[in-house]
Protein backbone atom coordinates (compact mmCIF):
# COMPACT_ATOMS: atom_id res chain seq x y z
CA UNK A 1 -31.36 2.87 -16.75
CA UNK A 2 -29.68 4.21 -13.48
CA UNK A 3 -26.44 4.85 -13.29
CA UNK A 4 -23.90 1.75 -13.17
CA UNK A 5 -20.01 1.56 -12.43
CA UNK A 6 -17.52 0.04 -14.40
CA UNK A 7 -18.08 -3.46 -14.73
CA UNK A 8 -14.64 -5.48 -15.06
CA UNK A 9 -15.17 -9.57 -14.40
CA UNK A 10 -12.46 -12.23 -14.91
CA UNK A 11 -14.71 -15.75 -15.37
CA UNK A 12 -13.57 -18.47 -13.54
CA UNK A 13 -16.42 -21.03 -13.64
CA UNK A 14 -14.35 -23.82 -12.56
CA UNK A 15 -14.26 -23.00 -9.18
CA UNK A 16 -17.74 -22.84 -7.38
CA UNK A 17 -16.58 -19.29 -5.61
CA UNK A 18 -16.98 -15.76 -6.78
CA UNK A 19 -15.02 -13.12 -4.98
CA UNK A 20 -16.20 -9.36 -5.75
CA UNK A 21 -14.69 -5.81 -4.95
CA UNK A 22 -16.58 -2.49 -4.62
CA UNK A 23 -13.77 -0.60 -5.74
CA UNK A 24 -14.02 3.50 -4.35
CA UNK A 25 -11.90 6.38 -6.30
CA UNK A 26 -11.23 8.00 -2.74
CA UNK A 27 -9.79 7.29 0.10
CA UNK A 28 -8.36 8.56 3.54
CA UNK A 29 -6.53 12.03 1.73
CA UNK A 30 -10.24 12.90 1.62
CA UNK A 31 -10.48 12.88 5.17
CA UNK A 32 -10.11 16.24 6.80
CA UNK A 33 -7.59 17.78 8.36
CA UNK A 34 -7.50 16.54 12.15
CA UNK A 35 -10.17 13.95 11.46
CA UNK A 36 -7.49 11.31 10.10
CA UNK A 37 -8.76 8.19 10.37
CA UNK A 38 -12.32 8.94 9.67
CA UNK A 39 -12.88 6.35 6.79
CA UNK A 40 -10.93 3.75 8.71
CA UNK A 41 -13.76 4.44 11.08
CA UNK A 42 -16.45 4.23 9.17
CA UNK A 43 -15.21 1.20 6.53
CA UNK A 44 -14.94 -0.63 9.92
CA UNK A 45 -18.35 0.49 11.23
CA UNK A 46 -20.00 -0.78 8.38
CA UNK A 47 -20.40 -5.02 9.54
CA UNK A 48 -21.29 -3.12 12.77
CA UNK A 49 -25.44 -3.19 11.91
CA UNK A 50 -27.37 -2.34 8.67
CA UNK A 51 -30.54 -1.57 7.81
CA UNK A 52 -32.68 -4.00 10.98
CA UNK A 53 -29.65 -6.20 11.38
CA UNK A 54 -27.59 -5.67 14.10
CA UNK A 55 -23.58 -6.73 14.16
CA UNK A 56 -23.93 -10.54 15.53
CA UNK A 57 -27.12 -10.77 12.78
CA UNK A 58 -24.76 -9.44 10.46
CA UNK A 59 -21.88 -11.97 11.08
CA UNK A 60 -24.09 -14.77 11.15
CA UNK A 61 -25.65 -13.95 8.28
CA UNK A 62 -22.43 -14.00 6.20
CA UNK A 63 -21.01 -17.41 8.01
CA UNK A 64 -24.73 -18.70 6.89
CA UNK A 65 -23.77 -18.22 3.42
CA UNK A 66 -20.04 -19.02 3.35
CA UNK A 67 -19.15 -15.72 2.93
CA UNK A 68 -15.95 -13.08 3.93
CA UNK A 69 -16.47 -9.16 4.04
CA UNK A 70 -13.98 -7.06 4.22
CA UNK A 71 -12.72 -3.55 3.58
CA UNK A 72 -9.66 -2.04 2.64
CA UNK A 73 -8.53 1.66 2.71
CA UNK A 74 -5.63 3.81 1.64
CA UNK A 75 -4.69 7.57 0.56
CA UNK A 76 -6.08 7.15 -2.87
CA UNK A 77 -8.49 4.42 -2.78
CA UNK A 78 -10.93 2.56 -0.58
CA UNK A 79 -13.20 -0.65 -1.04
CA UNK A 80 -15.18 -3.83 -0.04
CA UNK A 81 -14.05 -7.07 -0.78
CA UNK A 82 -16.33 -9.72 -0.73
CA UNK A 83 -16.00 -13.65 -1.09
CA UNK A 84 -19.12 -16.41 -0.93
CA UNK A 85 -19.99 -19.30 -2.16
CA UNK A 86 -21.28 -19.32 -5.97
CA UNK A 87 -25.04 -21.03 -4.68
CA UNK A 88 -25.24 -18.02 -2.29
CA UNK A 89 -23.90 -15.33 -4.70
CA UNK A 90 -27.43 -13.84 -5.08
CA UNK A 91 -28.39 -13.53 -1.14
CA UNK A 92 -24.67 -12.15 -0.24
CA UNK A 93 -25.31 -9.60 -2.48
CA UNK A 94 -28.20 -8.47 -1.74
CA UNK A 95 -26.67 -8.53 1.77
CA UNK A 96 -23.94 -5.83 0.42
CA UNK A 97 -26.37 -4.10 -0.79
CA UNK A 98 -28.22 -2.94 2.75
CA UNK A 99 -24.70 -3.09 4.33
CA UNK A 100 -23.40 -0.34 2.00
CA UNK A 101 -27.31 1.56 1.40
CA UNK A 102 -28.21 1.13 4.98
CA UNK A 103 -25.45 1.27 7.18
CA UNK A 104 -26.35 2.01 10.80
CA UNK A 105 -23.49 3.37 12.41
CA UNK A 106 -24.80 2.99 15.60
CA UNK A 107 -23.02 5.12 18.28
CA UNK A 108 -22.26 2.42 20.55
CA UNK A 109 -20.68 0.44 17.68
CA UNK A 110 -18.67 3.24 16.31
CA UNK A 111 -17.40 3.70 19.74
CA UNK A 112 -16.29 0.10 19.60
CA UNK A 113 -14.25 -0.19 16.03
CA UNK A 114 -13.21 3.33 18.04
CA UNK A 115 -11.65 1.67 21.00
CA UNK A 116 -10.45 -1.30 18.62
CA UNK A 117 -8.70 1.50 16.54
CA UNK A 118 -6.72 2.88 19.29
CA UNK A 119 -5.89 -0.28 20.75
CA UNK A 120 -3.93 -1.22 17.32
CA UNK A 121 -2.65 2.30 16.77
CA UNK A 122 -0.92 1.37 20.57
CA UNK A 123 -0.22 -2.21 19.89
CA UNK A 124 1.59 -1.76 16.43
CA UNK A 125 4.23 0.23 18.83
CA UNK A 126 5.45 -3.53 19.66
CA UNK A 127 6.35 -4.18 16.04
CA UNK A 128 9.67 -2.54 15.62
CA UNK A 129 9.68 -3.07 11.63
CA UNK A 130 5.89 -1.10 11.81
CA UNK A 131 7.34 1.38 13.18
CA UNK A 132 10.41 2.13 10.91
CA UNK A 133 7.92 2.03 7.86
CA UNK A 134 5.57 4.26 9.65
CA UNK A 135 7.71 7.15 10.78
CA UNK A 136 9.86 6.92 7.35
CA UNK A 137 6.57 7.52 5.00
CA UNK A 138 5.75 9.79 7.07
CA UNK A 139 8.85 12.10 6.79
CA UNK A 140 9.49 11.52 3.17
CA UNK A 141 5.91 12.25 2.58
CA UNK A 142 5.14 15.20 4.94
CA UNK A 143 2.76 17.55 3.85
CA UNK A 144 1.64 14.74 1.14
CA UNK A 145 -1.45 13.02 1.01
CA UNK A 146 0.47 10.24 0.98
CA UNK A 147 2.16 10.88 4.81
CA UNK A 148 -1.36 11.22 6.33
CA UNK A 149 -2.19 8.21 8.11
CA UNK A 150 -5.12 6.24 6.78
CA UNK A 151 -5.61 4.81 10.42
CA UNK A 152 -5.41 8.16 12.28
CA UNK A 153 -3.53 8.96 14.91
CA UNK A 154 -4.04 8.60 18.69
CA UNK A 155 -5.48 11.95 19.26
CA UNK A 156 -7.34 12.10 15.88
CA UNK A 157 -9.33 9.07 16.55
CA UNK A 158 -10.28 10.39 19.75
CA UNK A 159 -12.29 13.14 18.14
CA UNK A 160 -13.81 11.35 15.92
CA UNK A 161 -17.83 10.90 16.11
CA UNK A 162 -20.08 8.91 14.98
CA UNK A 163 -21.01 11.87 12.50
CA UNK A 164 -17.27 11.68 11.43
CA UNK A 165 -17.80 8.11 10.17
CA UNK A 166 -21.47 9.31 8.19
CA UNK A 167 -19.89 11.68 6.36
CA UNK A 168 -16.45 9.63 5.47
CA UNK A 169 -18.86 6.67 3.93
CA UNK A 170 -21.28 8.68 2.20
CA UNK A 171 -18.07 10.96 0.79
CA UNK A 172 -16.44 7.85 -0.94
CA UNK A 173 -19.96 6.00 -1.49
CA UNK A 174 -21.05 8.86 -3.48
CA UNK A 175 -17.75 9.79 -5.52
CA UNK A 176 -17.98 8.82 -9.61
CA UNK A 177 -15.68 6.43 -11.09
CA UNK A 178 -16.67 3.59 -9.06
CA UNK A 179 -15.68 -0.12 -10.27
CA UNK A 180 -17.25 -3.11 -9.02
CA UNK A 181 -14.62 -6.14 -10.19
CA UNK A 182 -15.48 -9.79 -10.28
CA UNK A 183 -13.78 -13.17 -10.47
CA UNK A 184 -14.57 -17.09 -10.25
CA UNK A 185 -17.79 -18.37 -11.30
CA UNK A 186 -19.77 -15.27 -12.59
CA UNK A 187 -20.50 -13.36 -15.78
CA UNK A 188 -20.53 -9.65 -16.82
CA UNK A 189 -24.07 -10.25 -17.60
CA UNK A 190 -24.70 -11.67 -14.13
CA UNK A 191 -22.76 -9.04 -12.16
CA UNK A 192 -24.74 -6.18 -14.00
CA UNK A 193 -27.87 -8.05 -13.44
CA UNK A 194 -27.34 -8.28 -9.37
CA UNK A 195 -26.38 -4.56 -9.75
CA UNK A 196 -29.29 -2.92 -10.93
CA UNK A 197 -31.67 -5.74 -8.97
CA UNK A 198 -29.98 -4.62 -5.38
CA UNK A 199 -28.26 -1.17 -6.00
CA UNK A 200 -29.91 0.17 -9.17
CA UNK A 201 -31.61 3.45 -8.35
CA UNK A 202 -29.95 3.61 -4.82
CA UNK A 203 -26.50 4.63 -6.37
CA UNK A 204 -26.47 8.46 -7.74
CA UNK A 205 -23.13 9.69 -7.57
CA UNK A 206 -22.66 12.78 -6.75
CA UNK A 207 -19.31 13.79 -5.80
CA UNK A 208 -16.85 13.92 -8.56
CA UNK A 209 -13.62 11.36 -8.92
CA UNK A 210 -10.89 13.65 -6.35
CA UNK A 211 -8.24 15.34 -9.24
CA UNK A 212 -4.91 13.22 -8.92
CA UNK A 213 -2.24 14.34 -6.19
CA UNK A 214 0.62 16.20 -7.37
CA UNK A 215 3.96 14.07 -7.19
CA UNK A 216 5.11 14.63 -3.94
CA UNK A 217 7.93 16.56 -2.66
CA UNK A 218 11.66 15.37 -3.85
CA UNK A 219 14.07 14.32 -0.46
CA UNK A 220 17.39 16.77 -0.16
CA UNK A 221 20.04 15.08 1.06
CA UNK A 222 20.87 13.13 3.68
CA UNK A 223 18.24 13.05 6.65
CA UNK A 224 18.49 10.32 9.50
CA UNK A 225 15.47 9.53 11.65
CA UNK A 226 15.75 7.17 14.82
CA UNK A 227 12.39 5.62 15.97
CA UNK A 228 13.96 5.77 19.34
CA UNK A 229 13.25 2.64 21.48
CA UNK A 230 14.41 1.23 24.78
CA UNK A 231 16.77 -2.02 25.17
CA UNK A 232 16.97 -2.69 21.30
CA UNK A 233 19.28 -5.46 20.60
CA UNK A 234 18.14 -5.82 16.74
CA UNK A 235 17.68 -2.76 14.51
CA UNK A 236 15.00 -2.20 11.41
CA UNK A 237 16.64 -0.17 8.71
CA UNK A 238 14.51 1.62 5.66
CA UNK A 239 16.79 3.72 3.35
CA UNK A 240 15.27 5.37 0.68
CA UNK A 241 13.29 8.30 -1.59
CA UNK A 242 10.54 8.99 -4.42
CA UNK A 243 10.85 6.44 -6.58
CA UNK A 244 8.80 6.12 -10.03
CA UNK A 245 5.67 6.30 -11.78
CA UNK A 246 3.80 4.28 -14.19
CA UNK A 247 3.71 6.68 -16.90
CA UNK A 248 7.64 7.46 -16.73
CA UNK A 249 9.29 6.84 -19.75
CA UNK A 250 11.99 4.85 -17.81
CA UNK A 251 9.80 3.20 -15.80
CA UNK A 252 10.61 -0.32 -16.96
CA UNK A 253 14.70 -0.17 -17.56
CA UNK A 254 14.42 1.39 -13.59
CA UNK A 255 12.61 -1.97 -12.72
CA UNK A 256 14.93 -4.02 -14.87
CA UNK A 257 17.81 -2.38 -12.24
CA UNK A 258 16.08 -3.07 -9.22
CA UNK A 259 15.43 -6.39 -9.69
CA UNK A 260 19.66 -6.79 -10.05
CA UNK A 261 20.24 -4.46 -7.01
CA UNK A 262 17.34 -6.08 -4.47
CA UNK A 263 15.00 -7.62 -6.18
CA UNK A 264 16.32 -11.18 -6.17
CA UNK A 265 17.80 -13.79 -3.31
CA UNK A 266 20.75 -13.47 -5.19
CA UNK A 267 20.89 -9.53 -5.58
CA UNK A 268 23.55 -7.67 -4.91
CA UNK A 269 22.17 -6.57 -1.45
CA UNK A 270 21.76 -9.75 -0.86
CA UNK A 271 25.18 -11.16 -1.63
CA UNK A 272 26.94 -8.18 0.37
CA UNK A 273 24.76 -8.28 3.35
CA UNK A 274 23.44 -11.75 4.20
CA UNK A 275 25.58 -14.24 2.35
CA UNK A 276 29.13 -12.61 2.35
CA UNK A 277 28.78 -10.58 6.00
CA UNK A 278 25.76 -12.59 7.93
CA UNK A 279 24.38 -9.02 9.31
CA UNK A 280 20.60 -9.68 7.97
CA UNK A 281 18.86 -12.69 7.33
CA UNK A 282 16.91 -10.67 4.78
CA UNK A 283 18.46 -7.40 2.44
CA UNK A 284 15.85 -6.25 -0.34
CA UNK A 285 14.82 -3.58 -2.26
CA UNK A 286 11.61 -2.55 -3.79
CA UNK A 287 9.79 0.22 -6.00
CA UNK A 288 5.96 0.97 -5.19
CA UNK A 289 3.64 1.72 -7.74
CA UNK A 290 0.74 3.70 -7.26
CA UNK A 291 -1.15 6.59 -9.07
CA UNK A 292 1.34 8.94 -8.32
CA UNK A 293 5.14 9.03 -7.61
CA UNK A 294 5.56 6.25 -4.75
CA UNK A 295 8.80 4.75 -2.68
CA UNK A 296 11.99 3.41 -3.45
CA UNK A 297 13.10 1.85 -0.80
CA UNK A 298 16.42 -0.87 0.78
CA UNK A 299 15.12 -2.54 3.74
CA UNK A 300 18.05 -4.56 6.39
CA UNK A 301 17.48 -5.83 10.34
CA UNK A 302 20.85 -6.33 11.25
CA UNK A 303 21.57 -6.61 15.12
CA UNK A 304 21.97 -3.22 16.66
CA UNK A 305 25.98 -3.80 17.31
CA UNK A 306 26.31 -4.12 13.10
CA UNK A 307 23.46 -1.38 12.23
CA UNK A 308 26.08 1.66 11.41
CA UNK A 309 29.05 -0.53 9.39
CA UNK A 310 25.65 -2.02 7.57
CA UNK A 311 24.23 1.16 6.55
CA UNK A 312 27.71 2.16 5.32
CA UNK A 313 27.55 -0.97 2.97
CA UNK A 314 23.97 0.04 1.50
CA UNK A 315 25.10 3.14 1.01
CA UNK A 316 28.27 2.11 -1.10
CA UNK A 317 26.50 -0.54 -3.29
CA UNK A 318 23.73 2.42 -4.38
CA UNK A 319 26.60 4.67 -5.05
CA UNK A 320 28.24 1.70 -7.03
CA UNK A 321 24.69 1.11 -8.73
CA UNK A 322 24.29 4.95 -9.25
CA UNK A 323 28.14 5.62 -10.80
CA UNK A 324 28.31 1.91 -12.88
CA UNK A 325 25.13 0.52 -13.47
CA UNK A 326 24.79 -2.96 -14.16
CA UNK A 327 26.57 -5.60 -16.15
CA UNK A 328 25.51 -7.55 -19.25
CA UNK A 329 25.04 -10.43 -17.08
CA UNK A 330 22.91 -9.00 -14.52
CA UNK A 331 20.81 -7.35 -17.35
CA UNK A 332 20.40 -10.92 -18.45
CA UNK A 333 19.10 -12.83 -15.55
CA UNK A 334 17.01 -9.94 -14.51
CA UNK A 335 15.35 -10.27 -17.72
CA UNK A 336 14.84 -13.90 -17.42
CA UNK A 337 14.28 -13.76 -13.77
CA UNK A 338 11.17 -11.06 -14.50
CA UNK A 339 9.87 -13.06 -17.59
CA UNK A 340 9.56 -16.93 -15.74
CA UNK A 341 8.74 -15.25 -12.46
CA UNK A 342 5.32 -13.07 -14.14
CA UNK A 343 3.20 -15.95 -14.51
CA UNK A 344 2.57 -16.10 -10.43
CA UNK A 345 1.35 -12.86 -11.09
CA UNK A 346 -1.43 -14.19 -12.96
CA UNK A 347 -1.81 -17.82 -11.94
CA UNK A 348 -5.04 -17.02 -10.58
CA UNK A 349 -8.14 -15.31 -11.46
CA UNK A 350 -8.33 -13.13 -8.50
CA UNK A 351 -4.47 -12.17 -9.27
CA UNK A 352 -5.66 -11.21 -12.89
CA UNK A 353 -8.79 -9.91 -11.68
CA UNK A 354 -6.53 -7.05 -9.34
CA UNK A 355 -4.44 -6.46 -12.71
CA UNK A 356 -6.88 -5.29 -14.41
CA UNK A 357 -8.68 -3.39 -11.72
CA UNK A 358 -5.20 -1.30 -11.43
CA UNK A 359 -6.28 -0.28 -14.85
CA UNK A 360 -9.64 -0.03 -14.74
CA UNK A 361 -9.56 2.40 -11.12
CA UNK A 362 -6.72 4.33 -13.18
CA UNK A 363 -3.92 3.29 -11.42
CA UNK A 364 -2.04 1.73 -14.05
CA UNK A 365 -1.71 3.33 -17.87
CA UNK A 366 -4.35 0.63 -19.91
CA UNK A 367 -2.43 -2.22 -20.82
CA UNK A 368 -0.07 -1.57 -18.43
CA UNK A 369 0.43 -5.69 -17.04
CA UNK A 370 0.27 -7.16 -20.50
CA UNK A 371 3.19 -4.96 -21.67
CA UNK A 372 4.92 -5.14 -18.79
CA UNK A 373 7.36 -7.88 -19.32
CA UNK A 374 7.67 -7.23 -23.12
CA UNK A 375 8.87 -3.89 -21.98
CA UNK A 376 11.44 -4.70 -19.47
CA UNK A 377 12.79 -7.76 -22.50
CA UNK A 378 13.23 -4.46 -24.49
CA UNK A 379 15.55 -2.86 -21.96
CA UNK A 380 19.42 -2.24 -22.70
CA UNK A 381 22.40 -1.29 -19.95
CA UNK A 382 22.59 2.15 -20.96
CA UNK A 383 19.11 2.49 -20.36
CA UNK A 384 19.13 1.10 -17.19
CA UNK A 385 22.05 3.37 -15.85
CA UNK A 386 20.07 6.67 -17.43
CA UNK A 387 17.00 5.46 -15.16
CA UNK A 388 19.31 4.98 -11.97
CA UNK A 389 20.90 7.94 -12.28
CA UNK A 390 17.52 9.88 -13.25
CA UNK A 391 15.64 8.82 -10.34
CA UNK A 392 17.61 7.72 -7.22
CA UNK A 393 20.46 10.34 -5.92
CA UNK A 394 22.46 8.26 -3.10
CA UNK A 395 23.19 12.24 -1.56
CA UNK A 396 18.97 12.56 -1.49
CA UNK A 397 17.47 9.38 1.10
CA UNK A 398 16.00 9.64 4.51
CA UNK A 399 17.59 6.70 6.71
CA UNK A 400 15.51 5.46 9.01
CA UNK A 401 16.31 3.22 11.86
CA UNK A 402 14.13 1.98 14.95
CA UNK A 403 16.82 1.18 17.57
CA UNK A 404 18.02 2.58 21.11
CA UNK A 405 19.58 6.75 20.12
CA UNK A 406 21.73 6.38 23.45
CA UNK A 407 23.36 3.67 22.02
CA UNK A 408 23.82 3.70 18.78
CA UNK A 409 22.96 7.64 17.54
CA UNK A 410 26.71 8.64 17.34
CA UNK A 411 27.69 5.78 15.56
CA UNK A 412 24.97 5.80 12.51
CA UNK A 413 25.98 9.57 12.23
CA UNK A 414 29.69 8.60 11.82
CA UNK A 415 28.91 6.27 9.00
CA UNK A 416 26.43 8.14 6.76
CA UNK A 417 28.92 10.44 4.89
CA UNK A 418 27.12 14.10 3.75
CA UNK A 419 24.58 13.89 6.94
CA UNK A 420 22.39 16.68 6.88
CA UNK A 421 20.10 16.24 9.68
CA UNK A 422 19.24 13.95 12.46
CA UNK A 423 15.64 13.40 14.11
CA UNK A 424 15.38 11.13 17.03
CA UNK A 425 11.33 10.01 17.71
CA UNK A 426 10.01 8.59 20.84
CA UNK A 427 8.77 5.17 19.41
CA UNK A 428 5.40 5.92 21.12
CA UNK A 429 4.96 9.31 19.93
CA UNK A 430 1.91 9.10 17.60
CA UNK A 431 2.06 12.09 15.00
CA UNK A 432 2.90 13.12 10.90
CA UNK A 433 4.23 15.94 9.64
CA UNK A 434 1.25 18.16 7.93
């Protein structure tokens, strides 16, 4: 028998749709170095003709059959998703199949998804919160895989070629450790069956599954960046450092403690910065998980005027949360908040379909969502404090804020205490730190 991927499905045959993802073990960190963007480019390409169809056959072909296609791409991972119609499930795949064996990449329509590329890269520059995410991954994560933009930037894109967007798909197309994952009205014995009918023999991997990243680079102390943009009368604000992993042995107790400081509509941020002050409509926090070390991170949009007295708030309630920990009554509804709050996590197939995909591409430790909320029931204060103080340092966090520097630099430097450094970016300068 040729060689197969991991097969993970998640039967749903109530529902006359299947949805299906060709799940890749490599993504845009493989790109190289001043061709960022490439897989973007050719993920994108791919609807763009195959085999004899051309783009509008393509499209038409997939409305015909009450089908979506689409791809997805990050640092560590890249893939096709695909929904149809269970009567059609046979001819939709076979249509994957000479979209992803046959891909055309015709130079006129790479030079399209090119121009379509760079018109996004130019447009995001309108979305102020965009651009407070974009230039704080990218300085907590310079030099990382993980601060390389999956997208490209402005002058990247520009270079790339149609052989650029060749090499990208047949890099990731090629790699072992692929997992094609299946919900709705299918079997395992069906999804193998359309397998080695429409891809058998065509799929040899040859490139190996890319060795995990290291854990990136720990922040030292206090670094503000201002996205600098003209006439801003509302600010974004993104406070925050590495974070945890999936694997750490306070992994759970740091979640537990997250949920009480930002987690919740009734969180502590929350309380302090929307209900009590009225400087944010919104105050969260969150913790990423990915396959290595990702973000912790406070997100506010206060109006630019309350910005610097807001920050100074943040910072004192993570300095609270980093000297006290929580209470016995927060640890309580936290617990009870995660435990009646998991089952939209996995009210669906397609929801417990991507669970076990994070396990099955090796992004999660096996078992990792059915122990989850056992785990965090098991968590104590103490344990909880030990993880804050462990992992987030309130003197370690790169603040960053898109609003005018003119206005308001002096002031957000008066009320971070410990400031190290200060970068001010042009809001429509396109770069990363390599």
């Amino acid at each position: 028998m040729s060689a197969r991927p991991v097969l993970v499905v998640e039967a749903f045959p109530t529902v006359p749709l299947v949805e299906i993802v060709f799940a890749m073990p490599a993504g845009s960190a493989l790109d190289p170095k001043g061709k960022e963007g490439a897989l973007v480019l050719a993920l994108r390409s791919l609807r763009r003709g195959a085999g004899t169809k051309s783009s509008t056959q393509l499209d038409d072909e997939i409305d015909r059959l009450g089908g979506e296609l689409s791809t997805g791409c990050d640092a560590l991972q890249s893939s096709l998703h695909a929904t149809v119609i269970s009567r059609n499930l046979e001819a939709f795949f076979a249509l994957i199949a000479e979209i992803a064996l046959r891909p055309t990449f015709a130079e006129e329509e790479v030079a399209r998804v090119r121009r379509e590329v760079t018109a996004e890269l130019i447009d995001a520059r309108n979305d102020d919160r965009t651009l407070c995410g974009r230039y704080f991954r990218r300085t907590l994560f310079a030099g990382h895989p993980l601060g390389r933009p999956a997208a490209g930037t402005l002058t990247s894109v520009a270079s790339l070629t149609r052989a650029d967007a060749v090499s990208a798909w047949t890099r990731v197309w090629n790699t072992r450790g692929m997992v094609i994952a299946a919900s709705g009205d299918i079997t395992e014995e069906r999804l193998a069956e359309l397998w080695d009918r429409y891809f058998g023999g065509a799929w040899a991997p040859t490139h190996e599954r890319p060795a995990e990243l290291a854990d990136p680079a720990p922040v030292k102390k206090r670094r503000l960046v201002i996205v600098d943009k003209p006439a801003r009368t509302q600010s974004q604000i993104l406070i925050g450092a590495l974070g945890t992993h999936p694997t750490d042995k306070d992994h759970h107790a740091l979640y537990v403690a997250n949920t009480v400081f930002g987690g919740t509509f009734t969180s502590r941020l929350m309380r302090e910065i929307r209900s009590k002050r009225g400087w944010s409509y919104g105050a969260s926090s969150r913790l990423g998980r990915e396959r290595v070390r990702e973000v912790f991170s406070m997100w506010t949009f206060p109006k630019s005027s309350d910005a610097p007295a807001c920050i100074g708030v943040e910072l004192a309630l993570l300095e609270a949360l980093h000297e006290d920990g929580i209470s016995a009554r927060e640890l309580s509804f936290a617990k009870k908040y995660l435990k009646e709050s998991a089952v939209f996590d996995s009210d669906t197939a397609s929801k417990r379909l991507a669970q076990r995909l994070d396990e099955a591409c090796g992004d999660m430790p096996k078992g990792y969502h059915d122990r989850f909320i056992p785990k965090t029931q098991e968590v104590t204060i103490e344990q909880c404090k030990r993880a804050v103080r462990a992992r987030i340092n309130p003197d370690n966090l790169i603040l960053c804020v898109t609003a005018t520097a003119s206005d308001l630099r002096a002031q957000l430097e008066d009320a971070i205490p410990g400031l190290a450094s200060t970068t001010v970016i042009p809001f429509d300068r396109d770069e990363f730190y390599a």
